[in-house]
Protein backbone atom coordinates (compact mmCIF):
# COMPACT_ATOMS: atom_id res chain seq x y z
CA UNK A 1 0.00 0.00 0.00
CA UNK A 2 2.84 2.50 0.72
CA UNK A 3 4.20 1.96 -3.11
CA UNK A 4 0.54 2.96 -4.11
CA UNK A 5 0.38 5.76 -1.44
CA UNK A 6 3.53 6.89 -2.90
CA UNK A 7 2.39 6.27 -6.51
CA UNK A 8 -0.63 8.40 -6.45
CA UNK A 9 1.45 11.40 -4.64
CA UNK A 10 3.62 11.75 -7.49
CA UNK A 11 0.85 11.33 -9.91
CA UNK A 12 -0.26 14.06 -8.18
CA UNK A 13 2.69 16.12 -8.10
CA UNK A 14 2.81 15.94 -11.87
CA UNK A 15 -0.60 17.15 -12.27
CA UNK A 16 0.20 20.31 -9.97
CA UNK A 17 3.89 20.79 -12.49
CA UNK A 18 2.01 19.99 -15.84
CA UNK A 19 -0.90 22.91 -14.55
CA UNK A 20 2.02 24.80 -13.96
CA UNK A 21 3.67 24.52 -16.93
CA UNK A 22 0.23 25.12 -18.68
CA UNK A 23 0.05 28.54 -17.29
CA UNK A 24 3.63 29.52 -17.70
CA UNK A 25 3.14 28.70 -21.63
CA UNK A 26 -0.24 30.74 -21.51
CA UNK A 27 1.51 33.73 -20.35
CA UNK A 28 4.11 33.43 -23.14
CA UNK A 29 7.55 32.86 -23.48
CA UNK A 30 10.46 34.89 -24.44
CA UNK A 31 12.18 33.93 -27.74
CA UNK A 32 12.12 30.39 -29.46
CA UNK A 33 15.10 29.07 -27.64
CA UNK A 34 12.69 29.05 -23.81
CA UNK A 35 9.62 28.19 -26.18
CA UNK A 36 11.28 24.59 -27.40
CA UNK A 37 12.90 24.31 -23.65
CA UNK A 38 9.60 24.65 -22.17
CA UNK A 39 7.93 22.38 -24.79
CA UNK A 40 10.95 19.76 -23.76
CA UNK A 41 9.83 19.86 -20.16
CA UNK A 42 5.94 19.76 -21.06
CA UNK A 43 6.54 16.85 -22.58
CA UNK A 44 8.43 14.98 -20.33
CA UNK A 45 5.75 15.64 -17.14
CA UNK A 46 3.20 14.60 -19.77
CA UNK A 47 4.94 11.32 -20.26
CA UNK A 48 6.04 11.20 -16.86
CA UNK A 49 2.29 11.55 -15.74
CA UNK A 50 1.03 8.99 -18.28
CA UNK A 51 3.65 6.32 -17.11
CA UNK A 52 2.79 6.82 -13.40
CA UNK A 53 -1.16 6.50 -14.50
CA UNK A 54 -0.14 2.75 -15.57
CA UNK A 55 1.89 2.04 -13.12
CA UNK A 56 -1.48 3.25 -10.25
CA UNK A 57 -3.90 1.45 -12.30
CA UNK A 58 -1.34 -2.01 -13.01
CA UNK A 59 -1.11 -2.05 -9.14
CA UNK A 60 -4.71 -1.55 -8.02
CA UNK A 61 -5.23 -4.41 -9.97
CA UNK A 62 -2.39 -6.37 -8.19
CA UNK A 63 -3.82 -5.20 -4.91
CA UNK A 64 -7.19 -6.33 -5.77
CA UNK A 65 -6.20 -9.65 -7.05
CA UNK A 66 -3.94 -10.05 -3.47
CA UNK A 67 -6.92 -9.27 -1.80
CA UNK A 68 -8.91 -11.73 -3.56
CA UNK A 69 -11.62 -9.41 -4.73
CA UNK A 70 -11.35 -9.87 -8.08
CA UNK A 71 -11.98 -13.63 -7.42
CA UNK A 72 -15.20 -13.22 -5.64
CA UNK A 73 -17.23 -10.10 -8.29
CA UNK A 74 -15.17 -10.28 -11.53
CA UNK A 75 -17.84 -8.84 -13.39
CA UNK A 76 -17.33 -5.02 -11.17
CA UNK A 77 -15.60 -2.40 -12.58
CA UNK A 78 -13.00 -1.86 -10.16
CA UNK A 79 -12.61 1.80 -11.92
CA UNK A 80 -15.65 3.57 -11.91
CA UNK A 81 -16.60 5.63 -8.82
CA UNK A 82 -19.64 3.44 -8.59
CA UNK A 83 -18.47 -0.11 -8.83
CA UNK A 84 -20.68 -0.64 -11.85
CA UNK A 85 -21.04 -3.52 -13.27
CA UNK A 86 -19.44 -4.36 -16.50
CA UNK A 87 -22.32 -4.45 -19.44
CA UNK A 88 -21.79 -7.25 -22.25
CA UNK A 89 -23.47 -6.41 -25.64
């Protein structure tokens, strides 16, 4: 639990940088040079924030599994806010 704990604090993190960012690059930036550096960096906290997404979601699933709830409703979805079920067409 402490490696998701610590997981979802960085995700967070990265959402407060990449909002950050965001509003630096909405204010502008002085001459092309800070405009590709700034770009550079977006991108990175963008892919660092994708990458840390996975790794939250891969877990919760591990920790579910340990847990043994997926065993006993496989049919939930462990995602939504509601813990709908899944819907087969």
């Amino acid at each position: 639990m402490k490696q998701f704990n610590d997981l979802v604090f960085r995700y967070e993190m990265l959402l407060q940088k990449e909002q950050e960012l965001s509003n630096l690059a909405a204010g502008g930036v002085d001459g092309i040079d800070g405009f590709l550096a700034l770009s550079k960096y977006m991108t990175s906290v963008k892919n660092s924030l994708h990458k840390t997404y996975i790794k939250i979601l891969l877990l919760y699933i591990e920790i579910l599994e340990k847990k043994g709830i997926l065993g006993a409703e496989p049919y939930l979805n462990y995602l939504s806010k509601e813990l709908n079920p899944f819907t087969f067409n």
